[in-house]
N, C-alpha and C. Protein backbone atom coordinates (compact mmCIF):
# COMPACT_ATOMS: atom_id res chain seq x y z
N UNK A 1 20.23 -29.93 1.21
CA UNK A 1 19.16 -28.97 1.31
C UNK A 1 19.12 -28.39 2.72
N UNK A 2 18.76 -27.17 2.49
CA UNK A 2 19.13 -26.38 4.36
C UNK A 2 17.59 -26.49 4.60
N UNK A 3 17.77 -26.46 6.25
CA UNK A 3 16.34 -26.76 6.55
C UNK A 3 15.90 -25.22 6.71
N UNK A 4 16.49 -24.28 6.69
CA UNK A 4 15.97 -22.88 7.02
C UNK A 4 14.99 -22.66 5.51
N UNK A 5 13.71 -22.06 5.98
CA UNK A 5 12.96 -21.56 4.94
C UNK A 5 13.43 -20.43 5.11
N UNK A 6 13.92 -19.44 3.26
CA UNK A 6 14.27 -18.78 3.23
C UNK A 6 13.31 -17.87 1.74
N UNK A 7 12.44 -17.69 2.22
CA UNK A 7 11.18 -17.19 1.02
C UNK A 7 11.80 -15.83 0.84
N UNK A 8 11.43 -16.35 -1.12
CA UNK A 8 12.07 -14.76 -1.33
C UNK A 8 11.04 -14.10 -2.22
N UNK A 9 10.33 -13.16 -1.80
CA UNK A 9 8.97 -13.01 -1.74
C UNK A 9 8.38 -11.96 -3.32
N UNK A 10 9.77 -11.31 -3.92
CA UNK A 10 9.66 -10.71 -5.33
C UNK A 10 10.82 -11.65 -6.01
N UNK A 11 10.22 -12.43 -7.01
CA UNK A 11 11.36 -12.99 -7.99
C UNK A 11 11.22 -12.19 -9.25
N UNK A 12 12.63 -12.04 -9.22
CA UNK A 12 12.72 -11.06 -10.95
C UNK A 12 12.36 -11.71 -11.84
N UNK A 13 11.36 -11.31 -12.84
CA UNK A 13 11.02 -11.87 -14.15
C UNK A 13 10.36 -13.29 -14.07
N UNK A 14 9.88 -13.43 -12.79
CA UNK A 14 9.15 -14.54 -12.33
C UNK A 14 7.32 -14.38 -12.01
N UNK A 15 7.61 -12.98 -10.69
CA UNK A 15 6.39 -12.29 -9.75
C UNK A 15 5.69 -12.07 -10.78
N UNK A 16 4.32 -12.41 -11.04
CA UNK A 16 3.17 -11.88 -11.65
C UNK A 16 2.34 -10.65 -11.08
N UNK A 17 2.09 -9.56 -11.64
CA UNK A 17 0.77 -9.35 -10.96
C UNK A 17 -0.50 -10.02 -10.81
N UNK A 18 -1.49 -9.51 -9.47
CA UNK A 18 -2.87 -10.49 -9.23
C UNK A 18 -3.87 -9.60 -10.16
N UNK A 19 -3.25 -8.42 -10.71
CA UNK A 19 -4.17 -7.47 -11.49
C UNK A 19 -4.05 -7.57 -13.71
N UNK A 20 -3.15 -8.51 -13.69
CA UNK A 20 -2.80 -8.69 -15.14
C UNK A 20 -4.28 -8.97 -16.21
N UNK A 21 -4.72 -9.54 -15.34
CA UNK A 21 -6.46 -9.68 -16.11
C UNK A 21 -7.08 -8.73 -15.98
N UNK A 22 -6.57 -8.20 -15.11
CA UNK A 22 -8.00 -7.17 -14.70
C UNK A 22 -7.97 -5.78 -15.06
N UNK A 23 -6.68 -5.20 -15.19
CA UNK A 23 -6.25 -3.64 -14.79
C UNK A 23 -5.57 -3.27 -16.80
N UNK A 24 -6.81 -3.15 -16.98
CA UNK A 24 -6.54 -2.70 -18.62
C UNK A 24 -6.07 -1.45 -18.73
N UNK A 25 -5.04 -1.17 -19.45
CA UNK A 25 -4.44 0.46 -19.64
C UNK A 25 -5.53 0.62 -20.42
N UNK A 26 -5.15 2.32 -20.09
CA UNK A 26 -6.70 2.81 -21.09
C UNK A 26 -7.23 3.93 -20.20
N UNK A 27 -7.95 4.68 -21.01
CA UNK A 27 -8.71 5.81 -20.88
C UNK A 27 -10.22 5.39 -20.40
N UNK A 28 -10.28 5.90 -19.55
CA UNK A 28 -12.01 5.75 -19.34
C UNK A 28 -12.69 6.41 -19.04
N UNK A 29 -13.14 7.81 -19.73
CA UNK A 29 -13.73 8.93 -19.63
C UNK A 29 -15.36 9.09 -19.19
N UNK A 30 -15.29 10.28 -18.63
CA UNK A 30 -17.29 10.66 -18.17
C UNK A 30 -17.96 10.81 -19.81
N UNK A 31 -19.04 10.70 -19.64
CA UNK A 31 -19.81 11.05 -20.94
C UNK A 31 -19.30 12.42 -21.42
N UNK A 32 -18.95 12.82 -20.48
CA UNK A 32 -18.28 14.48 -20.88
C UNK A 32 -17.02 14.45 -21.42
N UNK A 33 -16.23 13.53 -21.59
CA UNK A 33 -14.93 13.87 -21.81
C UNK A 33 -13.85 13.36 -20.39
N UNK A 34 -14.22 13.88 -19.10
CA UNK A 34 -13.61 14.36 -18.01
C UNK A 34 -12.80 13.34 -17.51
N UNK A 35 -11.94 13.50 -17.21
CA UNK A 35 -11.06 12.82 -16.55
C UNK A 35 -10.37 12.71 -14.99
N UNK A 36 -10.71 12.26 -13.99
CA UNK A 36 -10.55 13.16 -12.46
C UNK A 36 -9.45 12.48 -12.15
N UNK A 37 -9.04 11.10 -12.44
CA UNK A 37 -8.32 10.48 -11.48
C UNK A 37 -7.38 9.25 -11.96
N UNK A 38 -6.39 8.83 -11.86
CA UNK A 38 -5.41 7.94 -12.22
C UNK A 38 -5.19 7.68 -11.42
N UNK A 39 -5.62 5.43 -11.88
CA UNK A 39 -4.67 4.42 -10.92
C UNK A 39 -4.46 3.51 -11.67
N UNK A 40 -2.99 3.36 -11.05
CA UNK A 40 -2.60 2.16 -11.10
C UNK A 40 -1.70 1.48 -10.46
N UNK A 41 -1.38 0.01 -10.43
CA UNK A 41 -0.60 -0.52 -9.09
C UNK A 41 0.88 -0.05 -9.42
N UNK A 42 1.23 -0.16 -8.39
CA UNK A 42 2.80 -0.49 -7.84
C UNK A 42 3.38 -1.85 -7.45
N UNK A 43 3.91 -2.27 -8.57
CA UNK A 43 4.11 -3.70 -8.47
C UNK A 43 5.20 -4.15 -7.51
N UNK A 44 6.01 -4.84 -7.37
CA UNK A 44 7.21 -5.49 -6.51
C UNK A 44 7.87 -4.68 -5.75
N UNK A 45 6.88 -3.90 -4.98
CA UNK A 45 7.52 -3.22 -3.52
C UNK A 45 7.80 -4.16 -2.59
N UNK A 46 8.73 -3.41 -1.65
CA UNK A 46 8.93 -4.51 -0.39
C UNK A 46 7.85 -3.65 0.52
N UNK A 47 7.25 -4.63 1.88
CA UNK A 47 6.82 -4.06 2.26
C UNK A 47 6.62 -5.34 3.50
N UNK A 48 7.21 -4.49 4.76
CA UNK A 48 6.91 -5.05 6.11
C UNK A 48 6.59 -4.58 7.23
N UNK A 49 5.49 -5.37 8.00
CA UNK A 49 5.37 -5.04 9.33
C UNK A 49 6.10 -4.45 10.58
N UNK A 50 6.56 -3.83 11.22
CA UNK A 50 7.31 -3.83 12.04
C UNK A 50 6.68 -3.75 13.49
N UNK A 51 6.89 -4.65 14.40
CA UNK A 51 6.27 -3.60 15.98
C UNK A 51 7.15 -4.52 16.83
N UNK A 52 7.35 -3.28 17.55
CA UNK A 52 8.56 -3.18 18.97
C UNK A 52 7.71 -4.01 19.87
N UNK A 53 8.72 -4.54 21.07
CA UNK A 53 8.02 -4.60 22.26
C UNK A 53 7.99 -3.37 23.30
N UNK A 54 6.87 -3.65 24.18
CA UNK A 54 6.84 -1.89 24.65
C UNK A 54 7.67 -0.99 25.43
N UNK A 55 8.58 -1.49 25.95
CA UNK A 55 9.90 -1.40 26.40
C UNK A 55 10.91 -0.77 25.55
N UNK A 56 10.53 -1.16 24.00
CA UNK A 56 11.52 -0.32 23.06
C UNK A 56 10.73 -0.06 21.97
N UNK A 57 9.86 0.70 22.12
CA UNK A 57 9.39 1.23 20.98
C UNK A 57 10.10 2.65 20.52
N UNK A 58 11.22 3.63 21.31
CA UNK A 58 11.76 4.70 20.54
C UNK A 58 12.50 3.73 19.64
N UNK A 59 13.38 2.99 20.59
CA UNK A 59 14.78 2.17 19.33
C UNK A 59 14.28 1.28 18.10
N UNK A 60 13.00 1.23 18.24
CA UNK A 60 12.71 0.23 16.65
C UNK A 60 12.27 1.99 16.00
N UNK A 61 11.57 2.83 16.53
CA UNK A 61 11.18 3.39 15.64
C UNK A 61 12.49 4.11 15.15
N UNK A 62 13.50 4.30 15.65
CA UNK A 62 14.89 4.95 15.24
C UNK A 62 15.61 3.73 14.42
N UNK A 63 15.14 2.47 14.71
CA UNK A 63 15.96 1.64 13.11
C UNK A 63 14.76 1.99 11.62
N UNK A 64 13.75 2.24 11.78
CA UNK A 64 12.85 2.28 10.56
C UNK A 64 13.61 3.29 9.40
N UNK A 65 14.06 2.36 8.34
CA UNK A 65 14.72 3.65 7.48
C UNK A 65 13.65 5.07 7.04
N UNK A 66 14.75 5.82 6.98
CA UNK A 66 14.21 7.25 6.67
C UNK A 66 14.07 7.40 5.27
N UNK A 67 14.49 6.53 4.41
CA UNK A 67 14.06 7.12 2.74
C UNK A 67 12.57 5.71 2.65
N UNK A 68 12.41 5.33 3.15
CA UNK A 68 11.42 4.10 2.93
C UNK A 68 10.10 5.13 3.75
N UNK A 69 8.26 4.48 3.14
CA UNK A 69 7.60 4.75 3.63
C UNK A 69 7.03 4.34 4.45
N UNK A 70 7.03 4.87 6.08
CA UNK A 70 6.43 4.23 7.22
C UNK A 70 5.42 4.86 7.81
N UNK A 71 4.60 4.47 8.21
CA UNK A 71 3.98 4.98 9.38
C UNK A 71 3.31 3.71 10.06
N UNK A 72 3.00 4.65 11.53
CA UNK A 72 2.54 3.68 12.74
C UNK A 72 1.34 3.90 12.73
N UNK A 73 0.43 2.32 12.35
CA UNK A 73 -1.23 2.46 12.56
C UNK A 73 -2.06 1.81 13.79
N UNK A 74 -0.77 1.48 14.54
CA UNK A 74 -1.38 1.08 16.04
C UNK A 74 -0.28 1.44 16.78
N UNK A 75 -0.67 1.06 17.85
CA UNK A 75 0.30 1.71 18.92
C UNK A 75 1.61 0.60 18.45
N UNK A 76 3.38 1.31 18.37
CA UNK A 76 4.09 0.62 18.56
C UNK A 76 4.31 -0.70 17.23
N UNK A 77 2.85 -0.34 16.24
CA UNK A 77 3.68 -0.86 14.62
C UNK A 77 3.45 0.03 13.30
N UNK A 78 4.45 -0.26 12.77
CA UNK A 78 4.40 0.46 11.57
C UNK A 78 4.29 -0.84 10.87
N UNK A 79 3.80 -0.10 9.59
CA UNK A 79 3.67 -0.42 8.20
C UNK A 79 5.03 0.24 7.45
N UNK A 80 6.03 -0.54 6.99
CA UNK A 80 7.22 -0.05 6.06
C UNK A 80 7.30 -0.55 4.77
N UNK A 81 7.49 0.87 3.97
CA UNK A 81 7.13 0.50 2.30
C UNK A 81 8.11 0.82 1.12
N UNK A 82 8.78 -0.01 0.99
CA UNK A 82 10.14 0.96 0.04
C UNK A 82 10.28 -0.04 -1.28
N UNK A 83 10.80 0.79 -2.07
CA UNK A 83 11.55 0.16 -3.55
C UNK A 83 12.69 -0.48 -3.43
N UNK A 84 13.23 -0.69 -2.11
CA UNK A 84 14.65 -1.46 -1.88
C UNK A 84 14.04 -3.18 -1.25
N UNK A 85 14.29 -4.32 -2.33
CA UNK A 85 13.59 -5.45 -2.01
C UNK A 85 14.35 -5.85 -1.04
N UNK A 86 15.44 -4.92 -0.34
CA UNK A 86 16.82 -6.07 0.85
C UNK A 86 15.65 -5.48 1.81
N UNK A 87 15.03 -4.47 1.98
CA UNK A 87 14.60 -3.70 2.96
C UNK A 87 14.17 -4.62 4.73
N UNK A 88 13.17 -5.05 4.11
CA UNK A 88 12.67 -6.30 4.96
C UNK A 88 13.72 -6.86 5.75
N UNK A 89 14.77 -7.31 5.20
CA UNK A 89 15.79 -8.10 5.82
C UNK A 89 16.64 -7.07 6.17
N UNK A 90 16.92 -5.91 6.04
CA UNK A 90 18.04 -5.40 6.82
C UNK A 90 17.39 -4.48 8.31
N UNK A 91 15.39 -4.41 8.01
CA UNK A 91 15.09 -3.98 8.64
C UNK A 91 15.30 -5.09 10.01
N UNK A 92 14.83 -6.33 9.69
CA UNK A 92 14.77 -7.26 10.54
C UNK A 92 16.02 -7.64 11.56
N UNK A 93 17.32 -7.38 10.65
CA UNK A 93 18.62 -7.22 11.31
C UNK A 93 18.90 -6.28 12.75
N UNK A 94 17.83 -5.21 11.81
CA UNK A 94 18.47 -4.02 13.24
C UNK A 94 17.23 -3.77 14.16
N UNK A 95 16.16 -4.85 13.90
CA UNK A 95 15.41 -4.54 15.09
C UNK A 95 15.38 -5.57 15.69
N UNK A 96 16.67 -6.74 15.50
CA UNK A 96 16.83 -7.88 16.42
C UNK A 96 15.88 -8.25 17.71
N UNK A 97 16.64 -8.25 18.46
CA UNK A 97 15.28 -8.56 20.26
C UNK A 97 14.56 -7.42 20.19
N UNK A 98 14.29 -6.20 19.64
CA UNK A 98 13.98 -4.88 20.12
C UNK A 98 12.37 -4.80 19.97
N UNK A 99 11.95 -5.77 19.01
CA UNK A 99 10.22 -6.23 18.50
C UNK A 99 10.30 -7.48 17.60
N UNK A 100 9.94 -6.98 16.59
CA UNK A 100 9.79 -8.20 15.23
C UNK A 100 9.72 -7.76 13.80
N UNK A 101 9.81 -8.17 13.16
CA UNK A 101 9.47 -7.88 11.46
C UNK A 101 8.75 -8.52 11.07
N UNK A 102 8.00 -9.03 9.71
CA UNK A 102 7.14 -9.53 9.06
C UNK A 102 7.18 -8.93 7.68
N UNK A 103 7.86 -10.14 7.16
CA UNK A 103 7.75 -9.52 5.41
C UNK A 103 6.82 -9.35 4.81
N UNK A 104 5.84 -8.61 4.61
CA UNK A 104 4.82 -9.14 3.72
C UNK A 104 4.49 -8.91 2.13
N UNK A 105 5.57 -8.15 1.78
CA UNK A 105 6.14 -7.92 0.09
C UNK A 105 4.95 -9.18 -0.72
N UNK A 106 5.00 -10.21 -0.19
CA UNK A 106 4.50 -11.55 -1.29
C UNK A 106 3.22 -11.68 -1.00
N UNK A 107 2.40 -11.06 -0.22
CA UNK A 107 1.02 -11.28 0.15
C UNK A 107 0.13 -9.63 0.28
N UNK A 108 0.96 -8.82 -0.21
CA UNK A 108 0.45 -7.69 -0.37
C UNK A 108 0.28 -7.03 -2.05
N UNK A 109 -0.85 -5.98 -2.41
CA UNK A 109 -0.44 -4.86 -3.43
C UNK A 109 -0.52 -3.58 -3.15
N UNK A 110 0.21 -3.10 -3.96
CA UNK A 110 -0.17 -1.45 -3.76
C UNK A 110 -0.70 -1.02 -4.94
N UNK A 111 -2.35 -0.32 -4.19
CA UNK A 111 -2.42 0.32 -5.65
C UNK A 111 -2.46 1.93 -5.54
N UNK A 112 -1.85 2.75 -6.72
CA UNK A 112 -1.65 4.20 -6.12
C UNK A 112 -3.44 4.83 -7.03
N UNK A 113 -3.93 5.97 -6.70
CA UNK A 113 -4.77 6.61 -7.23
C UNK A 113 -4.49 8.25 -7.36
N UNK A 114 -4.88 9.27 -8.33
CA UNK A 114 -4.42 10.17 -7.85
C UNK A 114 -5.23 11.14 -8.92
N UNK A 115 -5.05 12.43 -8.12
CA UNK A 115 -5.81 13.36 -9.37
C UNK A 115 -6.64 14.20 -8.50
N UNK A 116 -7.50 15.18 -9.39
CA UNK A 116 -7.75 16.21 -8.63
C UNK A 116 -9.53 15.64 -7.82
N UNK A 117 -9.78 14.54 -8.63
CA UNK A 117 -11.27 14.34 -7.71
C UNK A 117 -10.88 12.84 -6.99
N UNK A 118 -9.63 12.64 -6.51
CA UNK A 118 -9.12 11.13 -5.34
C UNK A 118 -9.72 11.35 -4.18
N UNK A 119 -10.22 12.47 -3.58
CA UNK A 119 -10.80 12.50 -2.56
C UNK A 119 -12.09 11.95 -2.55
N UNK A 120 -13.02 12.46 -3.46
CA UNK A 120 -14.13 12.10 -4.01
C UNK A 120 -14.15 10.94 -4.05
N UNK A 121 -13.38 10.30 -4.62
CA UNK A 121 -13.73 8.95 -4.95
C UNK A 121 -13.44 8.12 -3.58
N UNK A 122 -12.35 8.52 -3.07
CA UNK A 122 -12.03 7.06 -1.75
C UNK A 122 -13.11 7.66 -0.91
N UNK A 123 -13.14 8.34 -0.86
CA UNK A 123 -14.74 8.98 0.40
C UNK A 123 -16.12 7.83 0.24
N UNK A 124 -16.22 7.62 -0.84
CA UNK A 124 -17.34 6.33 -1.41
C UNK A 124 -17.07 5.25 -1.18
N UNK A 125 -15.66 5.09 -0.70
CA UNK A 125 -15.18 4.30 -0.29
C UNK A 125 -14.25 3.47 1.37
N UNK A 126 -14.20 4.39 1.62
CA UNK A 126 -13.87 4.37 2.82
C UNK A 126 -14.27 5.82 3.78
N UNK A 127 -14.66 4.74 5.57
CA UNK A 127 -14.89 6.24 6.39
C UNK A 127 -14.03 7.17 7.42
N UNK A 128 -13.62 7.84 6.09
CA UNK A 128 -12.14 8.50 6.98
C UNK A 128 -12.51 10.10 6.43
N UNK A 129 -11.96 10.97 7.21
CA UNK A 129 -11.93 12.15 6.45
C UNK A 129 -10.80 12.69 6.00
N UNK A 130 -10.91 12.36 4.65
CA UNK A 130 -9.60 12.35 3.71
C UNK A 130 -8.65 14.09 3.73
N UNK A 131 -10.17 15.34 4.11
CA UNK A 131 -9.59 16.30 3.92
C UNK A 131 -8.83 16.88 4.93
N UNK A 132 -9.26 16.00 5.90
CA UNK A 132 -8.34 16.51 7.30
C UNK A 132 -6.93 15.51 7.50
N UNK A 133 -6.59 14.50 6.78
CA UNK A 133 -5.42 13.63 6.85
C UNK A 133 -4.42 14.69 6.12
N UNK A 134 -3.71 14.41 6.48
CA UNK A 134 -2.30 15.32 6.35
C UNK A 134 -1.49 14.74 5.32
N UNK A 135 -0.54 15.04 4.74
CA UNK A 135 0.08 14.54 3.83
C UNK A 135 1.32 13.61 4.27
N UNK A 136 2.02 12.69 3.76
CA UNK A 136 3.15 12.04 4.35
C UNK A 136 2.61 11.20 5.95
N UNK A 137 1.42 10.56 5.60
CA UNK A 137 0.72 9.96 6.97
C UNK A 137 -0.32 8.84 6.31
N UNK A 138 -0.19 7.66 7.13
CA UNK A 138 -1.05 6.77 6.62
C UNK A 138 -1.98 6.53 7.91
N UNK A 139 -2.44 5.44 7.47
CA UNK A 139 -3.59 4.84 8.46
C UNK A 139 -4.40 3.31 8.32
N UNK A 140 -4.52 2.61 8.93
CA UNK A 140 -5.26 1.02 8.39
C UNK A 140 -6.83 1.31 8.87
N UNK A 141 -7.69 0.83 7.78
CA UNK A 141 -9.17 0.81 7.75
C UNK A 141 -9.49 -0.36 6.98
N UNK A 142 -10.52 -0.12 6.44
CA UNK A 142 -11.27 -1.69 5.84
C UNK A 142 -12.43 -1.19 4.95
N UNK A 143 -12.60 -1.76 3.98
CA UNK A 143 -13.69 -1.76 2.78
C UNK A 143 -13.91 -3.27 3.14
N UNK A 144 -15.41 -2.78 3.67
CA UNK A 144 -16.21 -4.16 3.42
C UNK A 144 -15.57 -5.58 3.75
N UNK A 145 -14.51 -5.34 4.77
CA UNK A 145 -13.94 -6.74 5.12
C UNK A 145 -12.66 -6.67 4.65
N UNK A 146 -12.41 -6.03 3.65
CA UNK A 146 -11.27 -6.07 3.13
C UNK A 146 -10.54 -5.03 3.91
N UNK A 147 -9.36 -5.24 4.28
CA UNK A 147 -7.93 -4.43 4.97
C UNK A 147 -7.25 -3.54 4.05
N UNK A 148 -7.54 -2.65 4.64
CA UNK A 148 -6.40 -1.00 3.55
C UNK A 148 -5.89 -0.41 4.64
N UNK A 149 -4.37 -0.54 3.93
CA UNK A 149 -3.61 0.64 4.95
C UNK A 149 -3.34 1.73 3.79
N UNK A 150 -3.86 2.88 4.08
CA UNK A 150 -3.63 3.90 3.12
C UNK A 150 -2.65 4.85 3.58
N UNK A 151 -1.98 5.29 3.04
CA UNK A 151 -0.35 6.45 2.65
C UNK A 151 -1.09 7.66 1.42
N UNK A 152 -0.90 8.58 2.32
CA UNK A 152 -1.20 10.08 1.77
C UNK A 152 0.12 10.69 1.44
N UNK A 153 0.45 10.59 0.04
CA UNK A 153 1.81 11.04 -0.42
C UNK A 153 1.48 12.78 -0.58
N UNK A 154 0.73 13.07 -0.93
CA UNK A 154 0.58 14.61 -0.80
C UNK A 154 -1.15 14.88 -1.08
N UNK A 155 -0.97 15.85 -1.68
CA UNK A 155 -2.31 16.57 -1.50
C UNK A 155 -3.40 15.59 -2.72
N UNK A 156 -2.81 15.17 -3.69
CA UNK A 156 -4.23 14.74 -4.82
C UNK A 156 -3.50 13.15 -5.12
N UNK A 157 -2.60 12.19 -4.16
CA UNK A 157 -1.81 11.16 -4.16
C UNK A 157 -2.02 10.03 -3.03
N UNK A 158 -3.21 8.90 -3.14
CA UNK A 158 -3.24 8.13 -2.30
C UNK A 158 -2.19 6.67 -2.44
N UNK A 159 -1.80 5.77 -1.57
CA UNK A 159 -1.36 4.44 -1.93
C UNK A 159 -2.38 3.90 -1.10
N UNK A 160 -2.63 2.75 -1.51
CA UNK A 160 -3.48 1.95 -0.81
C UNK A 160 -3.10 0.08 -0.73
N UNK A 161 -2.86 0.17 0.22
CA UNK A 161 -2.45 -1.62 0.30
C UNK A 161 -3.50 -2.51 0.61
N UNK A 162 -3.77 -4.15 -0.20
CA UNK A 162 -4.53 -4.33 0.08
C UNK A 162 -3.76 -5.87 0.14
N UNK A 163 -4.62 -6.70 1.01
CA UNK A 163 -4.45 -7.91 0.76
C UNK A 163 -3.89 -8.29 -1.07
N UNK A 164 -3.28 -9.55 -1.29
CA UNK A 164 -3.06 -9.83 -2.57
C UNK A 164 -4.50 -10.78 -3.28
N UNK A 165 -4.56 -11.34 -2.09
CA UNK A 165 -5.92 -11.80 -2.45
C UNK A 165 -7.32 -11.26 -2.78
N UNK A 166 -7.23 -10.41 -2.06
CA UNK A 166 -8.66 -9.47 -2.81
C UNK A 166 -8.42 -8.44 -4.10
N UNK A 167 -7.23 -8.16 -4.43
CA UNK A 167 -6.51 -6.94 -5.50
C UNK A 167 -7.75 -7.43 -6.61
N UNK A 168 -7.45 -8.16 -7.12
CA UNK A 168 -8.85 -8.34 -8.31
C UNK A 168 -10.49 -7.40 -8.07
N UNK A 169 -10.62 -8.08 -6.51
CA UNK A 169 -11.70 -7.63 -6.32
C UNK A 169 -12.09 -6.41 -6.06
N UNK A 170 -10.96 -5.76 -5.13
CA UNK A 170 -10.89 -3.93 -4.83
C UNK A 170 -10.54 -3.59 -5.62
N UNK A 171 -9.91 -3.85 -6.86
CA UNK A 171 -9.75 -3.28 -8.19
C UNK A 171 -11.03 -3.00 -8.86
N UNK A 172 -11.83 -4.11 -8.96
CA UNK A 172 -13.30 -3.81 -9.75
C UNK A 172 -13.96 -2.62 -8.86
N UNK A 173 -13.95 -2.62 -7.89
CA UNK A 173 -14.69 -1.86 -6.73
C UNK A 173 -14.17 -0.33 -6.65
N UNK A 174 -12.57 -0.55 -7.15
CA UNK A 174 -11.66 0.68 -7.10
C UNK A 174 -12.35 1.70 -8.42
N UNK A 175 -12.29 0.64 -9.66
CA UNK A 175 -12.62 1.46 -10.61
C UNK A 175 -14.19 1.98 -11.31
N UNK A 176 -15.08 0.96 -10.29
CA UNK A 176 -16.27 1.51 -10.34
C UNK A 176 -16.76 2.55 -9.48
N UNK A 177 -15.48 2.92 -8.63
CA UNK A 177 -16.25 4.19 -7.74
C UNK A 177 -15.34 5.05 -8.73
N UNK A 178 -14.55 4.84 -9.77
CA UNK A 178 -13.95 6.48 -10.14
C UNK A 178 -14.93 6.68 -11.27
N UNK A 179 -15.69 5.75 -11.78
CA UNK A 179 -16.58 6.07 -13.17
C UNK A 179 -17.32 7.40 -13.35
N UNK A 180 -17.84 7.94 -12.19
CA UNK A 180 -18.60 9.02 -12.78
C UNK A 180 -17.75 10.23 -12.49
N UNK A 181 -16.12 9.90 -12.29
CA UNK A 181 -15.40 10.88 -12.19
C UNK A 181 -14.54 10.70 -14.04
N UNK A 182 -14.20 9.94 -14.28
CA UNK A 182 -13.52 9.25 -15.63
C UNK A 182 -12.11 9.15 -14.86
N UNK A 183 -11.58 8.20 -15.52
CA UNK A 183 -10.35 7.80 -14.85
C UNK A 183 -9.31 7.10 -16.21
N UNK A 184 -7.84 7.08 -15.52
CA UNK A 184 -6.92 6.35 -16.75
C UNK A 184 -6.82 5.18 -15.78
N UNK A 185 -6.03 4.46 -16.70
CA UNK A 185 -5.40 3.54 -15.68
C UNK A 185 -3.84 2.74 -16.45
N UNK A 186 -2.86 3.49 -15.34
CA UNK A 186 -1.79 3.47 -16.32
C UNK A 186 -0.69 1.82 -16.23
């Protein structure tokens, strides 16, 4: 047995979601009919920390791959988010002495929301001004204790990461602020 811990943080046909109880497909319309907004998670992304030391913060930000989603929510770290599960580890390769990595694929979710009233709804929810964030740009804030780093994929397209441990709970919270908009959840 090697003594190196070597956690491998999405197992195929193993990883559960923390939302399998909770996140019923289904329609859930206004008394009207209306429908504003669709969410649902993004299961077995990779997704890691990155931050330089301050001495090299251009050269880590020049290893951060370019098809993966990053952005920097403090000085000198990003948040990196991609569909490639090596990601983590090849990021970690090429930012050797230059900072650090941190996998956090196994202790995170993503949940996406989207539609023409998503503004509306995360506004009830978080205090950011959604209409002035730009597209292709994230940012870390907090609901009520709970940690969100949110990714603005375009104009009516949020991601939102949350602890894995609270996903149950910002889920109930997620889908009671879209109710008086009606929402799916796919």
């Amino acid at each position: 047995m090697s003594d190196v811990f070597d956690f491998s943080p999405i197992i195929a046909g193993k990883a559960k979601s923390p939302l399998l109880s909770v996140s019923n497909r289904g329609t859930y319309p206004t008394t009207d009919g209306a429908i504003g907004v669709t969410v649902r998670e993004i299961f077995g992304r990779a997704i890691c920390e990155v931050a330089a030391w301050p001495d090299q913060v251009e050269t880590v930000r020049a290893l951060i791959p370019h098809k993966a989603i990053a952005f920097e929510y403090a000085p000198a770290r990003w948040v990196v988010v991609s569909d490639d599960d090596k990601m983590p580890k090849t990021v970690e390769r090429g930012v050797d002495d230059h900072g650090s990595v941190v996998d956090l694929s196994h202790g995170r979710t993503v949940l996406r929301i989207r539609g023409k009233k998503v503004v509306w709804v995360l506004s009830k929810l978080f205090a950011i001004d959604f209409p002035i964030m730009g597209e292709k740009s994230g940012l870390a804030t907090s609901h009520h204790g709970i940690t969100a780093q949110i990714w603005r994929e375009d104009e009516n397209t949020f991601d939102i990461i949350i602890f894995r441990s609270f996903a149950k709970s910002f889920w109930h919270t997620l889908t009671k602020a879209c109710a008086d908009v009606g929402y799916t959840v796919e």
